[in-house]
C-alpha atoms as a PDB file:
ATOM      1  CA  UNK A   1      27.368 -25.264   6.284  1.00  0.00           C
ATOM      2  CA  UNK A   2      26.038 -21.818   7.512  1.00  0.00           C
ATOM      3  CA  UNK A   3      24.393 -21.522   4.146  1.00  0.00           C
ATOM      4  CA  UNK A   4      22.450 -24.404   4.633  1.00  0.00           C
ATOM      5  CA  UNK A   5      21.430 -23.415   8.450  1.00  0.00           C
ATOM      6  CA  UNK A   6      20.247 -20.341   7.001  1.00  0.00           C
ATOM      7  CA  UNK A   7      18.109 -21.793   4.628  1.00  0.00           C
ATOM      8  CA  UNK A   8      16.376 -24.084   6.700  1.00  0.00           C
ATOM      9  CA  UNK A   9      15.669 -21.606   9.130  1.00  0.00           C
ATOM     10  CA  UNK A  10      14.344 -19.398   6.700  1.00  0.00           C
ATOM     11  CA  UNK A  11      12.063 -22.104   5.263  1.00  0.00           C
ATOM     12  CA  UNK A  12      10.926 -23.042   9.489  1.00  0.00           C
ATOM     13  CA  UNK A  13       9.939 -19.210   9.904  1.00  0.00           C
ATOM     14  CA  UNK A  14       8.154 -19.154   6.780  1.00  0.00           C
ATOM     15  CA  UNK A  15       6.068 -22.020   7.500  1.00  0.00           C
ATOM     16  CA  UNK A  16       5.216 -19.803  11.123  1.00  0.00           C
ATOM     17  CA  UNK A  17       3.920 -16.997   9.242  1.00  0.00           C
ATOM     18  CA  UNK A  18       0.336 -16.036   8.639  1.00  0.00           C
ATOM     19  CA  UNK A  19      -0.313 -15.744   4.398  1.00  0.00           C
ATOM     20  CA  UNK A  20      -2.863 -13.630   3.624  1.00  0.00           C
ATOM     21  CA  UNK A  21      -4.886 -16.555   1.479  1.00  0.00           C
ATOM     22  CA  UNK A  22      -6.693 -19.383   2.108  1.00  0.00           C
ATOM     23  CA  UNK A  23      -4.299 -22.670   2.768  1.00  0.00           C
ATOM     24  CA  UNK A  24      -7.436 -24.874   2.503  1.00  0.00           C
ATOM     25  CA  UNK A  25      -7.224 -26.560  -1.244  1.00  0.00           C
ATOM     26  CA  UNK A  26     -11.013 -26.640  -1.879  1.00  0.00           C
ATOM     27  CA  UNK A  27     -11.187 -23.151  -2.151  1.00  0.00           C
ATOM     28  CA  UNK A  28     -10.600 -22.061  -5.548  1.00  0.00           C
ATOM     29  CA  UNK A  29     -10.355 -18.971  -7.290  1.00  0.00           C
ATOM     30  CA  UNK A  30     -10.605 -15.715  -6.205  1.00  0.00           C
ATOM     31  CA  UNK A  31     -12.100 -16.604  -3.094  1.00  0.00           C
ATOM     32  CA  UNK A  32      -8.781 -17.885  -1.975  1.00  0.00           C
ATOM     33  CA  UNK A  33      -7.243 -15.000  -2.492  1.00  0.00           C
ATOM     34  CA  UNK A  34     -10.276 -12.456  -0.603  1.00  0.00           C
ATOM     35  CA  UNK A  35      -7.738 -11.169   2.055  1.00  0.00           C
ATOM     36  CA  UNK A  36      -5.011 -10.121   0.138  1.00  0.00           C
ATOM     37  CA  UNK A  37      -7.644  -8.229  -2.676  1.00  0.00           C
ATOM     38  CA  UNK A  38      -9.455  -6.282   0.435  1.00  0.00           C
ATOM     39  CA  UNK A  39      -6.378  -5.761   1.686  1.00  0.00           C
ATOM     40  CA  UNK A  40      -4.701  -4.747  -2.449  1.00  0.00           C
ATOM     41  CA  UNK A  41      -8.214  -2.769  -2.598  1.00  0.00           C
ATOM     42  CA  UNK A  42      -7.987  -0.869   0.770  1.00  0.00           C
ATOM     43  CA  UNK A  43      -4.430   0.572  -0.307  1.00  0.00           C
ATOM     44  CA  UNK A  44      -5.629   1.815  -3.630  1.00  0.00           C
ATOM     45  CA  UNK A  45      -8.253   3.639  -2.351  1.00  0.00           C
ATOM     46  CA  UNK A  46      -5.992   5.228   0.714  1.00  0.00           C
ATOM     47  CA  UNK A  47      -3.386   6.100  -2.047  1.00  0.00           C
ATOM     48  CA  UNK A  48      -5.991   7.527  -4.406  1.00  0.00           C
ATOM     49  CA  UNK A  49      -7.614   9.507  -1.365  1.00  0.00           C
ATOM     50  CA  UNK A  50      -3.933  10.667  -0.438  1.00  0.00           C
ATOM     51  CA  UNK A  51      -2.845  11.727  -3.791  1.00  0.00           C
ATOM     52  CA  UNK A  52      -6.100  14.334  -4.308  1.00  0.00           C
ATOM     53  CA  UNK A  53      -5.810  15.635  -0.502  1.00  0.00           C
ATOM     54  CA  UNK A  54      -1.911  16.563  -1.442  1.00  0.00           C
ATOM     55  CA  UNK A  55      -2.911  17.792  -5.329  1.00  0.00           C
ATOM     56  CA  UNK A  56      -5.699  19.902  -3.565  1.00  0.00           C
ATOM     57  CA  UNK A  57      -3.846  21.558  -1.032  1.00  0.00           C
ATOM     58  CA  UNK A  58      -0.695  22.094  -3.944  1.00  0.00           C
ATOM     59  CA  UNK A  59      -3.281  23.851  -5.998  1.00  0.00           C
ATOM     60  CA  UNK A  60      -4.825  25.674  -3.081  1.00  0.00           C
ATOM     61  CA  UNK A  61      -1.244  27.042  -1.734  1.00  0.00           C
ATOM     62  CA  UNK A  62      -0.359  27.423  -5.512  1.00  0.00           C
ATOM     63  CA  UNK A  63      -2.910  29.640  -6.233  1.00  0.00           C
ATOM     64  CA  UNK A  64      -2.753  31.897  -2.805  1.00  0.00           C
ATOM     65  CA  UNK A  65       0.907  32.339  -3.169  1.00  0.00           C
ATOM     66  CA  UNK A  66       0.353  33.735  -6.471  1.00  0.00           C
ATOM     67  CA  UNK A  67      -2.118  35.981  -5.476  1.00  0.00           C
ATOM     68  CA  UNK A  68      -0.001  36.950  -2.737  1.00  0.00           C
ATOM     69  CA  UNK A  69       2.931  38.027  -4.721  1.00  0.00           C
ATOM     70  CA  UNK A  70       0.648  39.254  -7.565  1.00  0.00           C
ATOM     71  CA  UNK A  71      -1.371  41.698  -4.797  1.00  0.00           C
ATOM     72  CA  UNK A  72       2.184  42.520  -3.215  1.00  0.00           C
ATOM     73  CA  UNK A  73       4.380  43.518  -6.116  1.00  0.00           C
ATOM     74  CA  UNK A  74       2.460  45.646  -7.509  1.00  0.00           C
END
């Protein structure tokens, strides 16, 4: 019985939310789909952004800590 609740409130929240496509059937395509590939396209190019400004500043502090201890041992 609580199974059963659950599930139909699950199903009555999901029909609340907000779908990032197009719920109107004569759009076909990719065009249905445009929100959820800006949104698929706006993440790849924050994550591709991310991933040099971290490998840039890795190389950077690489490369000055080894100078560092290089210039300091000796």
């Amino acid at each position: 019985m609580n199974i059963s609740k659950f599930i139909s409130e699950v199903t009555g929240e999901l029909k609340k939310a907000s779908w990032p496509w197009e719920s109107d059937p004569k759009i076909k395509g990719l065009k249905k789909y445009k929100e959820l590939v800006d949104s698929t396209v706006v993440v790849l190019i924050a994550m591709v952004l991310l991933a040099g400004f971290v490998n840039f500043w890795d190389l950077f502090l690489t490369k000055a800590l080894s100078f560092l201890t290089t210039f300091f041992a000796s």
